[in-house]
PDB file of N, CA and C in Angstrom:
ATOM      1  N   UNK A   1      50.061 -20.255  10.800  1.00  0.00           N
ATOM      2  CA  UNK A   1      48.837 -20.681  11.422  1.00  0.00           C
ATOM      3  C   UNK A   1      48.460 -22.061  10.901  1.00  0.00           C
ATOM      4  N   UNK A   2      47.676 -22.688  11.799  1.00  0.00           N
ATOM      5  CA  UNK A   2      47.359 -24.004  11.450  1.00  0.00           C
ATOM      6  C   UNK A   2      46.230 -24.259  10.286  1.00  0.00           C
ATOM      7  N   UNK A   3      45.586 -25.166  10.221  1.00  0.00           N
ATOM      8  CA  UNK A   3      44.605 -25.506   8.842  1.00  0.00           C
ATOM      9  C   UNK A   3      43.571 -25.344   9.966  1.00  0.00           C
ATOM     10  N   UNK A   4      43.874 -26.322  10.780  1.00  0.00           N
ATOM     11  CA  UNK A   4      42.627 -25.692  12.181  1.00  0.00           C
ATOM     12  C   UNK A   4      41.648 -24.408  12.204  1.00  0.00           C
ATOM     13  N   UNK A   5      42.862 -23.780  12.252  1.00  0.00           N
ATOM     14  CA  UNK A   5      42.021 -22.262  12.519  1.00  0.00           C
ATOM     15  C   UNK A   5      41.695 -21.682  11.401  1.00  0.00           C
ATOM     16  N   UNK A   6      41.764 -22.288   9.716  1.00  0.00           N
ATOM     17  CA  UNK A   6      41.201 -21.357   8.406  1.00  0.00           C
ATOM     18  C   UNK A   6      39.682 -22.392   8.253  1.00  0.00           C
ATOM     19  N   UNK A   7      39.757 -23.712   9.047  1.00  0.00           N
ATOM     20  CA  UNK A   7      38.548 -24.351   8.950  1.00  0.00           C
ATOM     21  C   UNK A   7      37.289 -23.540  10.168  1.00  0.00           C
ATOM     22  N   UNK A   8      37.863 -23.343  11.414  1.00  0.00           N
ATOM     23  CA  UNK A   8      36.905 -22.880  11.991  1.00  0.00           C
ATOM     24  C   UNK A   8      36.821 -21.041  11.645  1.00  0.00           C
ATOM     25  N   UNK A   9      37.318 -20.633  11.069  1.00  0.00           N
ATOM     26  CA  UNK A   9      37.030 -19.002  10.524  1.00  0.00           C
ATOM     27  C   UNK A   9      36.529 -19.218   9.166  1.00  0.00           C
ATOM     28  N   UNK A  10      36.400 -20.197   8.364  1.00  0.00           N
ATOM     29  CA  UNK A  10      36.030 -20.209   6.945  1.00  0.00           C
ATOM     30  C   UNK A  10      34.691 -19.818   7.362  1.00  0.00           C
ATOM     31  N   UNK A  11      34.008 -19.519   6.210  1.00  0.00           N
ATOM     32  CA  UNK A  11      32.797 -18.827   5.737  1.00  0.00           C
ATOM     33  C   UNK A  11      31.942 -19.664   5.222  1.00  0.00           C
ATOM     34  N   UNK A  12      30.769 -20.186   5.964  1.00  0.00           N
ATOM     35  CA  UNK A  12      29.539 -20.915   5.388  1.00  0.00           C
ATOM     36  C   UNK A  12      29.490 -20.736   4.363  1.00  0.00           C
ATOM     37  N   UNK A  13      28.934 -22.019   3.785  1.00  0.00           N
ATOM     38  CA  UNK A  13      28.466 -21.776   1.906  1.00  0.00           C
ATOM     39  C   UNK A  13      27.583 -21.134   2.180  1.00  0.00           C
ATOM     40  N   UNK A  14      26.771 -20.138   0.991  1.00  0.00           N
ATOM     41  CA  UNK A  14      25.649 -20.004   1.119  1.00  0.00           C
ATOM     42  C   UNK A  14      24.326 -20.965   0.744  1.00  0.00           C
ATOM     43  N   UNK A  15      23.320 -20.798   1.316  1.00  0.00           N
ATOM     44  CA  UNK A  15      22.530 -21.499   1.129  1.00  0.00           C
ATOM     45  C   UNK A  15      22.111 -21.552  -0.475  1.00  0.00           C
ATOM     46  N   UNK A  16      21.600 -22.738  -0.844  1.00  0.00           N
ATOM     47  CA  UNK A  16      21.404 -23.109  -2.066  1.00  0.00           C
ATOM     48  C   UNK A  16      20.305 -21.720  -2.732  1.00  0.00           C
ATOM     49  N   UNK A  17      19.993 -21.800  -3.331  1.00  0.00           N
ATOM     50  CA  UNK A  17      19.000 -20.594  -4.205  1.00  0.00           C
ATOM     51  C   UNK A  17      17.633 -21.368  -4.312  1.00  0.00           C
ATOM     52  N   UNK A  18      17.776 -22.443  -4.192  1.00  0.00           N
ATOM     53  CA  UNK A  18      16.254 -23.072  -4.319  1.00  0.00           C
ATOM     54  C   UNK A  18      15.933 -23.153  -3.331  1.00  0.00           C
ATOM     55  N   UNK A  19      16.458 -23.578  -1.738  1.00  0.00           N
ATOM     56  CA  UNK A  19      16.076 -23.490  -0.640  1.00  0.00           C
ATOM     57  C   UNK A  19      15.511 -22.147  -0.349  1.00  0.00           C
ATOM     58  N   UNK A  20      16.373 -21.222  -0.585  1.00  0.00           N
ATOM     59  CA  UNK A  20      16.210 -19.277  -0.487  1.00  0.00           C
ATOM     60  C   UNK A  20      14.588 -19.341  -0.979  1.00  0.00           C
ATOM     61  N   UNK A  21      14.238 -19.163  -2.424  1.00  0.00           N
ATOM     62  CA  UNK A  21      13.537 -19.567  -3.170  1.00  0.00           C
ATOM     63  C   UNK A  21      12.300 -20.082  -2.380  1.00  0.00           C
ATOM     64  N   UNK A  22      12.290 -21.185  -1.983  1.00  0.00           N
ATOM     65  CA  UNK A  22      11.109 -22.049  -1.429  1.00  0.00           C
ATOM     66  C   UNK A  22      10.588 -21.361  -0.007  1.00  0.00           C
ATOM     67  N   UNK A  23      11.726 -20.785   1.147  1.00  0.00           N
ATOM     68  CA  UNK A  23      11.016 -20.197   2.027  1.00  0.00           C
ATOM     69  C   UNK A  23      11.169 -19.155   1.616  1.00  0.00           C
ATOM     70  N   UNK A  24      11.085 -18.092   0.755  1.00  0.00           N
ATOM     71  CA  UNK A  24      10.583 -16.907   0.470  1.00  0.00           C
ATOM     72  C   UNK A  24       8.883 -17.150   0.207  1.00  0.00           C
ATOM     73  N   UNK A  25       8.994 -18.396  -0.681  1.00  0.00           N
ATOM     74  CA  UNK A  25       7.469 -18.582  -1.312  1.00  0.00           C
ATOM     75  C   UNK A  25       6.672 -18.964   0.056  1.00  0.00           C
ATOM     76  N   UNK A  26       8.004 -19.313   0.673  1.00  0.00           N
ATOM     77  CA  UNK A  26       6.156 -19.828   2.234  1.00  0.00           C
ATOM     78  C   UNK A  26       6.146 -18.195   2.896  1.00  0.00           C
ATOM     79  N   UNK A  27       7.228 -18.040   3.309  1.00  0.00           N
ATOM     80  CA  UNK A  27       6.720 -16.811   4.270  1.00  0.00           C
ATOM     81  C   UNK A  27       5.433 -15.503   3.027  1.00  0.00           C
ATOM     82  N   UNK A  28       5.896 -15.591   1.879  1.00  0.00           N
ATOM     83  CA  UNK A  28       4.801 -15.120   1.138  1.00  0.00           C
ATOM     84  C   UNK A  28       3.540 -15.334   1.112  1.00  0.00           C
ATOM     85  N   UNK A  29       3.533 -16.835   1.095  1.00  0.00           N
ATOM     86  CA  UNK A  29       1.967 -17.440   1.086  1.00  0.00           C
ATOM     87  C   UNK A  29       1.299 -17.328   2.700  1.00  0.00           C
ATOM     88  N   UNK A  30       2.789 -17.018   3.565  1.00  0.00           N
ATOM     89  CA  UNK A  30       1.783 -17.132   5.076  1.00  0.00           C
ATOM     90  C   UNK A  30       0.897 -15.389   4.941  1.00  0.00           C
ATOM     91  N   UNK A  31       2.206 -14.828   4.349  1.00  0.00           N
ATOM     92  CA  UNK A  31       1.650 -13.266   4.456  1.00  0.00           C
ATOM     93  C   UNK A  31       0.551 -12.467   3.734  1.00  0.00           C
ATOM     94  N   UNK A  32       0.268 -13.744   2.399  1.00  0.00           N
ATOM     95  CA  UNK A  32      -0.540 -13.323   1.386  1.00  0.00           C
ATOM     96  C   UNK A  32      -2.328 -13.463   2.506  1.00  0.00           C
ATOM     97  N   UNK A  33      -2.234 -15.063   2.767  1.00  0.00           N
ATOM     98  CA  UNK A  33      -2.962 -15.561   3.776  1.00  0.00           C
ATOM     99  C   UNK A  33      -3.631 -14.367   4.928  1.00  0.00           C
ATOM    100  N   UNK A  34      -3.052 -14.421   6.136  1.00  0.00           N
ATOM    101  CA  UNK A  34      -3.234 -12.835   6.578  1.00  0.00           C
ATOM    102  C   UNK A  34      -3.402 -11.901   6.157  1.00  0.00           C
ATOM    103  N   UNK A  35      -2.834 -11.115   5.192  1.00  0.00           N
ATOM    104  CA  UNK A  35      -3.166  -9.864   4.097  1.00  0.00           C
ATOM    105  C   UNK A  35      -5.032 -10.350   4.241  1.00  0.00           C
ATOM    106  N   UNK A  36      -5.315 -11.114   3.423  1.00  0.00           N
ATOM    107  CA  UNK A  36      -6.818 -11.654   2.865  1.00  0.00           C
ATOM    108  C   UNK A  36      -7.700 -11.121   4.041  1.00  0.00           C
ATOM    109  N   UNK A  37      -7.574 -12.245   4.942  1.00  0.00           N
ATOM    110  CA  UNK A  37      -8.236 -12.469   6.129  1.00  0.00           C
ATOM    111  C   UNK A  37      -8.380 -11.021   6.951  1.00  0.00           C
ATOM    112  N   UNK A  38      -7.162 -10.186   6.972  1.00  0.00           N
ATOM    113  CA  UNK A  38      -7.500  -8.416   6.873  1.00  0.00           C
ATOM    114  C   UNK A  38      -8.504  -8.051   6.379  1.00  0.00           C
ATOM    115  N   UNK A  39      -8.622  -8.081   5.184  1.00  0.00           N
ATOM    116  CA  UNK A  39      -9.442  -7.459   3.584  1.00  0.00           C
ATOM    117  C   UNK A  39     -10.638  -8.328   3.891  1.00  0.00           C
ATOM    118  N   UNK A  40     -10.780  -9.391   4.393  1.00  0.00           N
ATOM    119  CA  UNK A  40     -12.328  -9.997   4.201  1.00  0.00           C
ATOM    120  C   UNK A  40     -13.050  -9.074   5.547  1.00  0.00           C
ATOM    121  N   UNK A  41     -12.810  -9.548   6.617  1.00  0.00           N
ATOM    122  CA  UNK A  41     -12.788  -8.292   7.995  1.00  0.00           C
ATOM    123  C   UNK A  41     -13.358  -6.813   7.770  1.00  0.00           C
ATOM    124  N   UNK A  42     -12.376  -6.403   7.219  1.00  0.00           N
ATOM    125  CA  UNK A  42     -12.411  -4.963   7.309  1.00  0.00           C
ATOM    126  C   UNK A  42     -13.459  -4.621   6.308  1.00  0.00           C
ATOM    127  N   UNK A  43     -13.798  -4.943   4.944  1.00  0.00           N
ATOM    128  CA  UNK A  43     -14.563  -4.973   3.989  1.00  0.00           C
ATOM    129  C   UNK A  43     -15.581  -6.080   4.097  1.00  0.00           C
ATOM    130  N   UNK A  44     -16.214  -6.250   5.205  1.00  0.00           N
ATOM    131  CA  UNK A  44     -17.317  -7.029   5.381  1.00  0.00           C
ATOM    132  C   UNK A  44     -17.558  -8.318   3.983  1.00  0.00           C
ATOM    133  N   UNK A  45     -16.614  -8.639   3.569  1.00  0.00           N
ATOM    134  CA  UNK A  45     -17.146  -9.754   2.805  1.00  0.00           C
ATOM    135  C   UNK A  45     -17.826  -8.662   1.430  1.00  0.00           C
ATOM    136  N   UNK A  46     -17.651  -7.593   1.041  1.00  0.00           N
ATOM    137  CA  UNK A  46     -19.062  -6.611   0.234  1.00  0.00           C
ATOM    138  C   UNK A  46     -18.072  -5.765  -0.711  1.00  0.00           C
ATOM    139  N   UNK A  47     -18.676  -5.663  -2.038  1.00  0.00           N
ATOM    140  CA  UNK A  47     -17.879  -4.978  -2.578  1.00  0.00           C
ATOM    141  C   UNK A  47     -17.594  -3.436  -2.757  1.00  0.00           C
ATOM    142  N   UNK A  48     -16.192  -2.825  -2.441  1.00  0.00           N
ATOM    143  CA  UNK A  48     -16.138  -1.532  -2.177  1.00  0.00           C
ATOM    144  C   UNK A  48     -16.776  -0.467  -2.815  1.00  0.00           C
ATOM    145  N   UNK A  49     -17.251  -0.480  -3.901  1.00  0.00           N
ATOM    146  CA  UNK A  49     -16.953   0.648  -5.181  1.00  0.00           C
ATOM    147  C   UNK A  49     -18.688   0.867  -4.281  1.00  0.00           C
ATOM    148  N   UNK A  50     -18.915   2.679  -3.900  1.00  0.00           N
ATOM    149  CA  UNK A  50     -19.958   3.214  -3.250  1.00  0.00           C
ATOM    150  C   UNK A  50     -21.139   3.063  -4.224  1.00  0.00           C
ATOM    151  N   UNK A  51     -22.195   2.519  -2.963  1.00  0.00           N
ATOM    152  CA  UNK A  51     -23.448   1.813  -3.661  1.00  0.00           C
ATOM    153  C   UNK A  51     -23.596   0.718  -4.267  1.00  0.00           C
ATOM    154  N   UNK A  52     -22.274  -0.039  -4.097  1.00  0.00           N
ATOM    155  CA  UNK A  52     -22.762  -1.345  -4.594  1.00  0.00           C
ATOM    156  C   UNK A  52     -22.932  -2.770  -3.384  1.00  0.00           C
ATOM    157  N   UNK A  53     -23.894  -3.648  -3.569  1.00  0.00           N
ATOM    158  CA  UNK A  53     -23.942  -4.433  -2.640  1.00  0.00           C
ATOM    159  C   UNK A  53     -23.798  -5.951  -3.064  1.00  0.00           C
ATOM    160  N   UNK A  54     -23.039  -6.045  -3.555  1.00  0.00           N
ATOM    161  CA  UNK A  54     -22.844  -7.326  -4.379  1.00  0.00           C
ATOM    162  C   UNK A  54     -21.876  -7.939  -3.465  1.00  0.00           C
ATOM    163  N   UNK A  55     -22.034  -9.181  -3.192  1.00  0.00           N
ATOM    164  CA  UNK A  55     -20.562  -9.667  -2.427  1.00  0.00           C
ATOM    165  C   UNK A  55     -19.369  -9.770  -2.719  1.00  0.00           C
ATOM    166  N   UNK A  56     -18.174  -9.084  -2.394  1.00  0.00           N
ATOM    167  CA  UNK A  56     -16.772  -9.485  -3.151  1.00  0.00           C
ATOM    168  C   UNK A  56     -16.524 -11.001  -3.471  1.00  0.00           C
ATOM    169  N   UNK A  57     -16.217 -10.703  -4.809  1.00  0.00           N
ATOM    170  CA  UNK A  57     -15.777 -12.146  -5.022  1.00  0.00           C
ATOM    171  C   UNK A  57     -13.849 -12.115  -5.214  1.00  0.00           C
ATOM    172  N   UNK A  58     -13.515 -10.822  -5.423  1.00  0.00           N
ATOM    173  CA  UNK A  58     -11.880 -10.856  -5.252  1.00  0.00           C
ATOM    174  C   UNK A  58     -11.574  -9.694  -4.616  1.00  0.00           C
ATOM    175  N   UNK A  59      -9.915  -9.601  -4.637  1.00  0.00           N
ATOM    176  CA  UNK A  59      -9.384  -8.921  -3.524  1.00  0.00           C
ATOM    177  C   UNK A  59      -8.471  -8.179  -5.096  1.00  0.00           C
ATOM    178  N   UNK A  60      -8.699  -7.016  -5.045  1.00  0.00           N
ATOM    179  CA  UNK A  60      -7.700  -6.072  -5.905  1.00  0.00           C
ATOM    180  C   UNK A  60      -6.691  -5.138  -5.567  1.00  0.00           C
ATOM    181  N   UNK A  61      -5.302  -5.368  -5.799  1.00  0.00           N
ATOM    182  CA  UNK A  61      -4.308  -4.491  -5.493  1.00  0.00           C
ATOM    183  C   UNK A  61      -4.459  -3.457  -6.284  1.00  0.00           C
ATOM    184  N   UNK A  62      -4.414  -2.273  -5.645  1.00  0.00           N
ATOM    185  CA  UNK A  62      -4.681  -0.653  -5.345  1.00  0.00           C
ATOM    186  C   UNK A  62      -3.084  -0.340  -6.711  1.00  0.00           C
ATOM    187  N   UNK A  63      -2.504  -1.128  -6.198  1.00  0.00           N
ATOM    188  CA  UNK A  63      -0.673  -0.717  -6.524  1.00  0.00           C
ATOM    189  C   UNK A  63      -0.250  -2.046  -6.654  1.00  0.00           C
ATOM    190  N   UNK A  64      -0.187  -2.461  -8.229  1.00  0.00           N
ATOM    191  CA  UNK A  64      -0.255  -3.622  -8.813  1.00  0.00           C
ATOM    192  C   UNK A  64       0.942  -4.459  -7.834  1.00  0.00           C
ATOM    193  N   UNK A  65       1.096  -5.871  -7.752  1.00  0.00           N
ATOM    194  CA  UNK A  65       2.137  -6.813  -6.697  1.00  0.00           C
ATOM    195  C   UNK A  65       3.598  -6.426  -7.493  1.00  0.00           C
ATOM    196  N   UNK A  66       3.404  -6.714  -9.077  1.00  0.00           N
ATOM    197  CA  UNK A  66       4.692  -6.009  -9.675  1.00  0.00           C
ATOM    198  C   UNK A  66       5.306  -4.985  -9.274  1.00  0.00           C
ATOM    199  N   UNK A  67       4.467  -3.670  -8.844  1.00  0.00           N
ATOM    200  CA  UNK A  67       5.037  -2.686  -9.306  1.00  0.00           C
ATOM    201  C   UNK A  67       5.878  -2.258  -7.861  1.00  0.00           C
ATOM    202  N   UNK A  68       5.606  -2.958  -7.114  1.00  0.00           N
ATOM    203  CA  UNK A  68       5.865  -2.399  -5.731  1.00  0.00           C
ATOM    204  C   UNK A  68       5.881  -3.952  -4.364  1.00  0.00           C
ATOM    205  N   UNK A  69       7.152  -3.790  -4.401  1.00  0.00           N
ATOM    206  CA  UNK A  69       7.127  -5.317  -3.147  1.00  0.00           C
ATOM    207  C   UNK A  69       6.758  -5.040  -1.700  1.00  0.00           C
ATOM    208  N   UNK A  70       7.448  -3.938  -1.638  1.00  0.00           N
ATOM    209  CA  UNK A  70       7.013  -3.565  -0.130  1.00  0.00           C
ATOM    210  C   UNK A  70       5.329  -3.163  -0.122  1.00  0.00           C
ATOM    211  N   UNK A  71       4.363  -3.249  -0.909  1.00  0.00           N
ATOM    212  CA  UNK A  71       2.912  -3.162  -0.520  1.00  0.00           C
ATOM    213  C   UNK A  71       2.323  -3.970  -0.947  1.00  0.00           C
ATOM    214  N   UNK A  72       3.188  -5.413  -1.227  1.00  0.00           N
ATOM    215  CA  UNK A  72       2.738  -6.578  -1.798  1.00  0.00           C
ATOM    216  C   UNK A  72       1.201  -7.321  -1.461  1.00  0.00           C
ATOM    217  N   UNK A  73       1.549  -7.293  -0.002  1.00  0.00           N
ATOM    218  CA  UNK A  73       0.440  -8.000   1.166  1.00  0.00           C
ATOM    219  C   UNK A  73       0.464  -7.061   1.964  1.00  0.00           C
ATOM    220  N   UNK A  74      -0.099  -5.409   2.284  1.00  0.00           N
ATOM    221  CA  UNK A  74      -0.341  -4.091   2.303  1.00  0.00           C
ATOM    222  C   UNK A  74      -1.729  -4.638   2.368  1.00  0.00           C
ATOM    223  N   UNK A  75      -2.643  -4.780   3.963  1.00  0.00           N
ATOM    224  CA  UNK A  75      -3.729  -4.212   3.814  1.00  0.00           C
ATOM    225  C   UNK A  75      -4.503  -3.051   3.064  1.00  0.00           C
ATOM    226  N   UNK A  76      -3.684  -2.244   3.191  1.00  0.00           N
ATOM    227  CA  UNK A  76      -4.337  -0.834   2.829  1.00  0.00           C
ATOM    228  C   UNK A  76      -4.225  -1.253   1.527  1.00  0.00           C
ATOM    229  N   UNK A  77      -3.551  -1.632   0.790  1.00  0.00           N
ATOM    230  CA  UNK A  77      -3.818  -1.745  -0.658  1.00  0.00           C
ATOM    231  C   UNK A  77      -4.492  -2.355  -1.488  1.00  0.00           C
ATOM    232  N   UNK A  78      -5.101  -3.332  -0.635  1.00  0.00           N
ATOM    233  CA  UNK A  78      -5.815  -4.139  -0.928  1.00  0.00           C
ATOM    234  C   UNK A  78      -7.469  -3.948  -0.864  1.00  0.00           C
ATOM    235  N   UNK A  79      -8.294  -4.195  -1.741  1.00  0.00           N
ATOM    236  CA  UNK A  79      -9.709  -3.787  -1.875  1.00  0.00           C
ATOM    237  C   UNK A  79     -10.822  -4.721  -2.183  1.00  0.00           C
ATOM    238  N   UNK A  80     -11.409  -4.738  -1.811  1.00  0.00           N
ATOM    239  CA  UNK A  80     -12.406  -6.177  -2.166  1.00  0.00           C
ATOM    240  C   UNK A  80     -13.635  -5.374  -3.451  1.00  0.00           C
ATOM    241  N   UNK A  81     -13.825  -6.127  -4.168  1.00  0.00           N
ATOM    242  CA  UNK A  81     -14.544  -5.973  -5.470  1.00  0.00           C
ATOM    243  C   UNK A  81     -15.552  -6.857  -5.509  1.00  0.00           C
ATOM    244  N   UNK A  82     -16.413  -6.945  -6.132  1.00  0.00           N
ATOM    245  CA  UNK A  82     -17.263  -7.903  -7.293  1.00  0.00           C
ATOM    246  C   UNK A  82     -16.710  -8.120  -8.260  1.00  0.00           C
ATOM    247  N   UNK A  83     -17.123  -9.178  -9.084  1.00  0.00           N
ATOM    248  CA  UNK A  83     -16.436 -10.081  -9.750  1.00  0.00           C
ATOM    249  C   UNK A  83     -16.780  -8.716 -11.669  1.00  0.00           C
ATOM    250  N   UNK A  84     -17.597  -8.397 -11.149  1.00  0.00           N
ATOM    251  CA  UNK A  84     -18.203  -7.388 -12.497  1.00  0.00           C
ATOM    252  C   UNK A  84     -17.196  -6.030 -12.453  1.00  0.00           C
ATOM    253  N   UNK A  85     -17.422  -5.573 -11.354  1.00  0.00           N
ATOM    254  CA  UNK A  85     -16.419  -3.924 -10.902  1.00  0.00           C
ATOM    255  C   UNK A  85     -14.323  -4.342 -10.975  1.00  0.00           C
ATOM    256  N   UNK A  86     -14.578  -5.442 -10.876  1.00  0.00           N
ATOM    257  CA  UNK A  86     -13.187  -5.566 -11.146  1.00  0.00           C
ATOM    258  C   UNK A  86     -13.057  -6.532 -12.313  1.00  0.00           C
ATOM    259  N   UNK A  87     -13.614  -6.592 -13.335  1.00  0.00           N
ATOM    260  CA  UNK A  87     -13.675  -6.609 -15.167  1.00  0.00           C
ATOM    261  C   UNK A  87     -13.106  -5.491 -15.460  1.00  0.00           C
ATOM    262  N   UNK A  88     -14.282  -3.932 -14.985  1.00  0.00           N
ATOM    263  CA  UNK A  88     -13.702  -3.103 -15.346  1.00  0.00           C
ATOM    264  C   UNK A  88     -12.602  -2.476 -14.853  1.00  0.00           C
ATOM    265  N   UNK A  89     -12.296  -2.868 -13.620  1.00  0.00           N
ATOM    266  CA  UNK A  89     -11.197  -2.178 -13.204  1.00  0.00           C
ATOM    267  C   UNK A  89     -10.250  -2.626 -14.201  1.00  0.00           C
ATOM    268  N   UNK A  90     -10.048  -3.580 -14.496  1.00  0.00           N
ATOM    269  CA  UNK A  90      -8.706  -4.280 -15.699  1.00  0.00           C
ATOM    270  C   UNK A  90      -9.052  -3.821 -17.090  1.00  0.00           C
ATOM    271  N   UNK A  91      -9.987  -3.648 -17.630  1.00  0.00           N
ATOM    272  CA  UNK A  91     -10.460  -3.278 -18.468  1.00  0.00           C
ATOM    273  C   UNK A  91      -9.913  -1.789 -18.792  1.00  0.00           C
ATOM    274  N   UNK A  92     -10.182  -1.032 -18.065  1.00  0.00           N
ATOM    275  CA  UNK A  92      -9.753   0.094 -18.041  1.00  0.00           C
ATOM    276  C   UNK A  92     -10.726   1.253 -18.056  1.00  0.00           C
ATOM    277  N   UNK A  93     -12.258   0.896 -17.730  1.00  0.00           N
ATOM    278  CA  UNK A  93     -13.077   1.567 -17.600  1.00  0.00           C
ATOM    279  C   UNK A  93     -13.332   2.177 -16.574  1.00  0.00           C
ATOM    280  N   UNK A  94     -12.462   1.897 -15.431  1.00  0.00           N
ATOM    281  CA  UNK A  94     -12.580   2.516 -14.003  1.00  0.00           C
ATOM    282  C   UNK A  94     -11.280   2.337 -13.412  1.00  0.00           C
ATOM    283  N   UNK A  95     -10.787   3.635 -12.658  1.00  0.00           N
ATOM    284  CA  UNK A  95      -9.499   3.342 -11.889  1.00  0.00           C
ATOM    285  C   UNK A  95      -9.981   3.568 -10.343  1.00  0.00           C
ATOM    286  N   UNK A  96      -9.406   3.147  -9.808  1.00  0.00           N
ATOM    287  CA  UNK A  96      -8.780   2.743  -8.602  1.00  0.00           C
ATOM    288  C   UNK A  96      -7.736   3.747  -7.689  1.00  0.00           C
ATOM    289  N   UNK A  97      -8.072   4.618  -6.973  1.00  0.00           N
ATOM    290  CA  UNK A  97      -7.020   4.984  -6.151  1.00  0.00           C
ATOM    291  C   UNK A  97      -7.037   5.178  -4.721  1.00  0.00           C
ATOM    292  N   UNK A  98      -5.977   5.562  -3.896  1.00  0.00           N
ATOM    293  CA  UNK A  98      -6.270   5.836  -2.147  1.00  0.00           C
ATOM    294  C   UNK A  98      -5.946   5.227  -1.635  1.00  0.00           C
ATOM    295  N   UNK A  99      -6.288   4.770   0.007  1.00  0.00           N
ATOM    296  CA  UNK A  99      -5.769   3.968   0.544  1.00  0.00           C
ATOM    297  C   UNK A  99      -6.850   3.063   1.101  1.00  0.00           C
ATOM    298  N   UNK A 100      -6.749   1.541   0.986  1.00  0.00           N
ATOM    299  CA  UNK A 100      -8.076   0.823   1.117  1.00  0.00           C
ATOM    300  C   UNK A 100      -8.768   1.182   2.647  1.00  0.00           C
ATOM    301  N   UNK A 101      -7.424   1.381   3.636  1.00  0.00           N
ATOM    302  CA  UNK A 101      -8.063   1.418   5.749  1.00  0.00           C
ATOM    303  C   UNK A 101      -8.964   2.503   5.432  1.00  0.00           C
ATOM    304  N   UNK A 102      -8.385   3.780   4.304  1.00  0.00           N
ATOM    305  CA  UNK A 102      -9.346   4.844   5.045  1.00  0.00           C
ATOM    306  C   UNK A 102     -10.375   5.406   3.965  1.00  0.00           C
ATOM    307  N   UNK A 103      -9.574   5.689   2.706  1.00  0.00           N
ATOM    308  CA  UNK A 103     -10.936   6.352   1.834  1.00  0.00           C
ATOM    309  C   UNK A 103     -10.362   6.120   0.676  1.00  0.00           C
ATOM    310  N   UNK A 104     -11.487   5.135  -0.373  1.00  0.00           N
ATOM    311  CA  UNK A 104     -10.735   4.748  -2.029  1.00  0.00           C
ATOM    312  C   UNK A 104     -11.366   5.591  -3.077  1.00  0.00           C
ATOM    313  N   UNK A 105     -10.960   6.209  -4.025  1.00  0.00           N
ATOM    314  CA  UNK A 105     -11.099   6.643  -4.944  1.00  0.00           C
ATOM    315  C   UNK A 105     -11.398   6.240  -6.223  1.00  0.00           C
ATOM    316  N   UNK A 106     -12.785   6.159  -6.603  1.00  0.00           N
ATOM    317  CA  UNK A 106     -13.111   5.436  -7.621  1.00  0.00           C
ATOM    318  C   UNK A 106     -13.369   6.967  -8.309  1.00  0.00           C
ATOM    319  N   UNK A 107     -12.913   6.393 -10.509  1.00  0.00           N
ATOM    320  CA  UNK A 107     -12.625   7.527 -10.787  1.00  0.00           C
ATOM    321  C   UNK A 107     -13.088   6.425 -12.281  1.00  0.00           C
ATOM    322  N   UNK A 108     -13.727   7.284 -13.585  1.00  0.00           N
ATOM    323  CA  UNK A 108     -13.875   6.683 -14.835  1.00  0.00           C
ATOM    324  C   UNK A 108     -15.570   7.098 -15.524  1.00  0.00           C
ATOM    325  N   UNK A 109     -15.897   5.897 -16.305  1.00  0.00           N
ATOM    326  CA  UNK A 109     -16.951   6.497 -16.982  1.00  0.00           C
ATOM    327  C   UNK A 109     -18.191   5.761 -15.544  1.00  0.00           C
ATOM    328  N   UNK A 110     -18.676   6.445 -15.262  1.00  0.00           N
ATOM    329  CA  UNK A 110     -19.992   6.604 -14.725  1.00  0.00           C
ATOM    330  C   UNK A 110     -20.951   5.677 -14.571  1.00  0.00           C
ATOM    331  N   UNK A 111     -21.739   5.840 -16.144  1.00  0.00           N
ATOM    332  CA  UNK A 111     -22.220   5.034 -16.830  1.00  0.00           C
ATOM    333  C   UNK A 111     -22.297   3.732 -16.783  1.00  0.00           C
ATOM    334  N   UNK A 112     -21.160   3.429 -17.244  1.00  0.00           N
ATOM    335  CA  UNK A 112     -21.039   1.956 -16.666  1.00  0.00           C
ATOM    336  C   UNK A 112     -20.548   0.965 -15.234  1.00  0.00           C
ATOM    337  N   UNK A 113     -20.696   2.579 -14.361  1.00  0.00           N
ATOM    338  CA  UNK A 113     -20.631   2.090 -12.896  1.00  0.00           C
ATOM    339  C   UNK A 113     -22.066   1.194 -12.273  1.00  0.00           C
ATOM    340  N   UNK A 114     -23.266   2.522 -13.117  1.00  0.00           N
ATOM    341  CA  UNK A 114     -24.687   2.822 -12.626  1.00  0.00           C
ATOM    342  C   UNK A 114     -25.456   1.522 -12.743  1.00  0.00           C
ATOM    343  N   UNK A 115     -24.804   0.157 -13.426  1.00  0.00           N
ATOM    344  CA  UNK A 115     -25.869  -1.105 -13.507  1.00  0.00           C
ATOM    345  C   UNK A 115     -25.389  -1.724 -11.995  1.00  0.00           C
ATOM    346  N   UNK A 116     -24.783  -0.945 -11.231  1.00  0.00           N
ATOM    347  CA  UNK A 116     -24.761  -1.814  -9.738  1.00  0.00           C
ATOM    348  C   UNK A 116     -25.043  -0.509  -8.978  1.00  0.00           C
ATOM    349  N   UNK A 117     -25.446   0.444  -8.901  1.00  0.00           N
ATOM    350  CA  UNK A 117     -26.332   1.575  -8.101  1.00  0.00           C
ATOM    351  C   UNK A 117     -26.960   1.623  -7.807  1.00  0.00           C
TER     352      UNK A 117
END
């Protein structure tokens, strides 16, 4: 066989790893983007945890971005907070569970829920 035909059957390089790399990070940032704009919508701008009326100031994953890729930018996982209720959520004074579309599960000491009640 000719050189001809091992040039047109050869096998593309693959693309560089930094190119890979860079549009992973956009299609992420388009999806992170949308994800939000879900979560601001659906959660009126207000923070979830029942009885409180404080305006969200962030958006908290339900199911940390580490732990899980496929619910990265997961409406449902996503929850809008106050800037105080999600101290403690990291803190560890209150957990977090459920699914954000339909019903979340707030679970911990009480007490220090009750200064936003």
């Amino acid at each position: 066989m000719s050189d001809d035909y091992y040039r047109t059957c050869a096998i593309p390089k693959p693309e560089p790893r930094c190119v890979t790399k860079k549009r992973r990070d956009k299609v992420d940032a388009r999806d992170e983007r949308a994800c939000r704009e879900i979560v601001r919508k659906r959660d009126h701008g207000r923070c979830r945890i029942p009885g409180c009326t404080e305006r969200a100031a962030e958006a908290h994953h339900i199911v940390y971005r580490s732990k899980s890729r496929a619910r990265r930018w997961d409406p449902a996982n996503l929850v809008s907070l106050c800037a105080d209720h999600h101290r403690l959520r990291h803190a560890g004074v209150i957990s977090i569970s459920g699914n954000a579309d339909e019903e979340i599960i707030v679970t911990g000491d009480v007490n220090r829920l009750r200064f936003r009640l």
